[in-house]
Protein backbone atom coordinates (compact mmCIF):
# COMPACT_ATOMS: atom_id res chain seq x y z
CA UNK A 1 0.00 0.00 0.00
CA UNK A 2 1.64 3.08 -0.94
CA UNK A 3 1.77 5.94 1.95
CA UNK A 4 0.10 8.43 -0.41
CA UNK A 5 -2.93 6.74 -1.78
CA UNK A 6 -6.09 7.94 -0.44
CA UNK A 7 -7.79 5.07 -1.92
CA UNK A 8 -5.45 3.14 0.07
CA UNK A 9 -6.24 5.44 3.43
CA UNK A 10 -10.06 5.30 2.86
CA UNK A 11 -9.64 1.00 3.08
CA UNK A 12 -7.20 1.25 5.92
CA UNK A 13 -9.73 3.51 7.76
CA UNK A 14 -7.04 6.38 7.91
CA UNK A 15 -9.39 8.98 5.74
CA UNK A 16 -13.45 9.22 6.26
CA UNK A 17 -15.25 7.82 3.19
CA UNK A 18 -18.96 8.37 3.00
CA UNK A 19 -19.52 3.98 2.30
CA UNK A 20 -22.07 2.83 0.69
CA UNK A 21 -21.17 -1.03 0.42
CA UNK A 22 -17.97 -3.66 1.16
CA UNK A 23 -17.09 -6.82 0.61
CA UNK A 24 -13.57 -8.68 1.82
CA UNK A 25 -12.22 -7.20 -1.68
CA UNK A 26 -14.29 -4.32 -2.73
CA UNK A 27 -15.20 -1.28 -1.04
CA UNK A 28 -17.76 1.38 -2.93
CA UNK A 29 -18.34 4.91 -1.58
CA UNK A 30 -19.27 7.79 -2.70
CA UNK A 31 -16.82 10.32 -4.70
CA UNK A 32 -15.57 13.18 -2.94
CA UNK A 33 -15.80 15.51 -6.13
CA UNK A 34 -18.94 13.93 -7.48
CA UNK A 35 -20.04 14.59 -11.40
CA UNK A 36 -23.65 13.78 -10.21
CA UNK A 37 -25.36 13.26 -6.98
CA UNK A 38 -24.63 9.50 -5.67
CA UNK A 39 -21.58 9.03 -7.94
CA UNK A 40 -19.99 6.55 -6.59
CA UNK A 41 -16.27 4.34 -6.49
CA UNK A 42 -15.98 0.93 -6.86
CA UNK A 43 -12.47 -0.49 -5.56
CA UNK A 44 -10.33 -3.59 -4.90
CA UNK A 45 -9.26 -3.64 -1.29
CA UNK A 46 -5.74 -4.14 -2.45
CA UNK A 47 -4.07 -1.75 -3.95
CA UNK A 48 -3.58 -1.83 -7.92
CA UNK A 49 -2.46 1.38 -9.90
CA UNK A 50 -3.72 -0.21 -12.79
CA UNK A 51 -5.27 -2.90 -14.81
CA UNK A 52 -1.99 -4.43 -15.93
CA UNK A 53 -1.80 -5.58 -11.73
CA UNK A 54 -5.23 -6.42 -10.89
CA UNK A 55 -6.39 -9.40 -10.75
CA UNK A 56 -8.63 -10.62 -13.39
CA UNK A 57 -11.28 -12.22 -10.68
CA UNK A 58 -11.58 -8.73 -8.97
CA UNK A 59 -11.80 -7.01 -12.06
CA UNK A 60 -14.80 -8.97 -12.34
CA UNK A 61 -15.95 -8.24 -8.76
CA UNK A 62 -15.42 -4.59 -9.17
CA UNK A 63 -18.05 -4.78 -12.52
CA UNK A 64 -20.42 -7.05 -10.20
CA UNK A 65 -20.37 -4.48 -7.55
CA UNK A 66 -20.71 -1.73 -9.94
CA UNK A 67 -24.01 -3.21 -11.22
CA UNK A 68 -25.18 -3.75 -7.75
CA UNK A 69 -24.43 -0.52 -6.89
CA UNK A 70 -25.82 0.92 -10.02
CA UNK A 71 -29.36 -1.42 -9.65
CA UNK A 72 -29.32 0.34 -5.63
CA UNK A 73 -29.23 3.91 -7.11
CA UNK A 74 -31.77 3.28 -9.41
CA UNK A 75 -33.98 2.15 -6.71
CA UNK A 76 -33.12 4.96 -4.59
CA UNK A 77 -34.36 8.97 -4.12
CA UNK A 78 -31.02 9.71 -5.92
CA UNK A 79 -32.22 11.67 -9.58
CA UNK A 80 -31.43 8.93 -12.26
CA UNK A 81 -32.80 8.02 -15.95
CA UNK A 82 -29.41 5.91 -16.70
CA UNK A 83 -26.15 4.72 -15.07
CA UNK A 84 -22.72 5.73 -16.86
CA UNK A 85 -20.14 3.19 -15.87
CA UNK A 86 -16.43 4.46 -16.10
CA UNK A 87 -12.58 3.13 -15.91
CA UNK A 88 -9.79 5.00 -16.86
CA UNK A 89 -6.40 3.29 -17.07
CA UNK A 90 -3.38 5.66 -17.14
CA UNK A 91 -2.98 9.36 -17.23
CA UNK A 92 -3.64 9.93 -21.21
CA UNK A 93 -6.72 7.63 -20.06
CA UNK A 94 -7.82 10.34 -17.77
CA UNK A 95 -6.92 8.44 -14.50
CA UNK A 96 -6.10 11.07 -11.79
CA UNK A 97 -5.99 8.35 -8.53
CA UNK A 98 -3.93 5.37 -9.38
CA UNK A 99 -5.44 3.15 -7.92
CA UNK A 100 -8.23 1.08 -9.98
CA UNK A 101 -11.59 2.50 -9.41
CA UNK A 102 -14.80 2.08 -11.59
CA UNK A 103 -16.83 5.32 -11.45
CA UNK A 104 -20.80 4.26 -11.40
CA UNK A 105 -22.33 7.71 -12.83
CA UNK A 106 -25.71 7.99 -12.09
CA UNK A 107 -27.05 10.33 -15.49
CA UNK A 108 -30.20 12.40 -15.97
CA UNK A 109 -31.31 13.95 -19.31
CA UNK A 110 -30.65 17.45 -18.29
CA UNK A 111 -27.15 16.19 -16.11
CA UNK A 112 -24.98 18.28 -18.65
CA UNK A 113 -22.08 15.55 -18.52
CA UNK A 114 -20.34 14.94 -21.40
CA UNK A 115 -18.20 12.38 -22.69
CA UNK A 116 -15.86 14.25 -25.72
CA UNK A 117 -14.39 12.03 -28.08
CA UNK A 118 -14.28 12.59 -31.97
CA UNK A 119 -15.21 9.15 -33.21
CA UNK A 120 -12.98 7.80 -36.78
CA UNK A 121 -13.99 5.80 -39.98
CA UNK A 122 -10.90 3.59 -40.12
CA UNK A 123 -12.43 1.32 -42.66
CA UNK A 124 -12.49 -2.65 -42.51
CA UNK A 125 -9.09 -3.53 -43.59
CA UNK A 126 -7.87 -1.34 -40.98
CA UNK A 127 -10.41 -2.43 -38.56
CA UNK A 128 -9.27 -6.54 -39.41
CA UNK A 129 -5.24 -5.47 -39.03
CA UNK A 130 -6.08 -4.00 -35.07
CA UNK A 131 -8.72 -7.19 -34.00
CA UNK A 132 -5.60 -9.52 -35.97
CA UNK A 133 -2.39 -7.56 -33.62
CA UNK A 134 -5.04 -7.70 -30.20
CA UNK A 135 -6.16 -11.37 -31.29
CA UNK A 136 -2.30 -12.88 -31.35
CA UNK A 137 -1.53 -10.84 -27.76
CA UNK A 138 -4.44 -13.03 -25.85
């Protein structure tokens, strides 16, 4: 656990978190800096920067408890029409806390989030040659 991880803190019960459920792996509370009301983190107990070191069973937790914790906000008071489910991986990724979290987003029509991306047109061939060089890596 690195000294400076507040993820890390919030598990070790050395920073407040505002929790909303926990398993022996996972812990989900809500986001200090929220983009909506009841945004919410999803995290593995043990401390991974990134995908490349988690492991793949609590990746899958982390999704499970994201759903779960999506399905609970839905039910709730909290203002939501859909759920946006988020991961970044790395700075360029947009990662700011490394430590894997999964952001569960809860979205409204008039919310004003935004997700900016310009999408491309590579073409099939193109397309073929990136699912071939991903393909031969698994």
């Amino acid at each position: 656990m690195p000294d400076d991880c507040p993820f890390c803190a919030i598990v070790a019960g050395d920073a407040p978190a505002s929790v909303v459920h926990e398993t022996d792996e996972t812990l989900a509370f809500l986001d200090i800096a929220p983009v909506t009301e009841g945004h919410a983190l999803v995290i593995p107990k043990a401390h991974s920067a990134g995908l490349d070191g988690l492991d793949p069973d609590t990746g899958g937790r982390l999704f499970r408890v994201g759903q779960e914790i999506a399905a609970a906000v839905r039910a709730s008071s909290v203002p939501t029409e859909g759920i946006t489910l988020f991961l970044a991986d790395g700075a360029v990724a947009g990662q700011e806390v490394f430590h894997v979290h999964l952001h569960v987003i809860p979205r409204t029509a008039d919310d004003s989030v935004t997700l900016g991306f310009e999408r491309s047109e590579p073409g099939r061939e193109r397309l073929d040659e990136l699912a071939d060089a991903v393909a031969a890596e698994l």
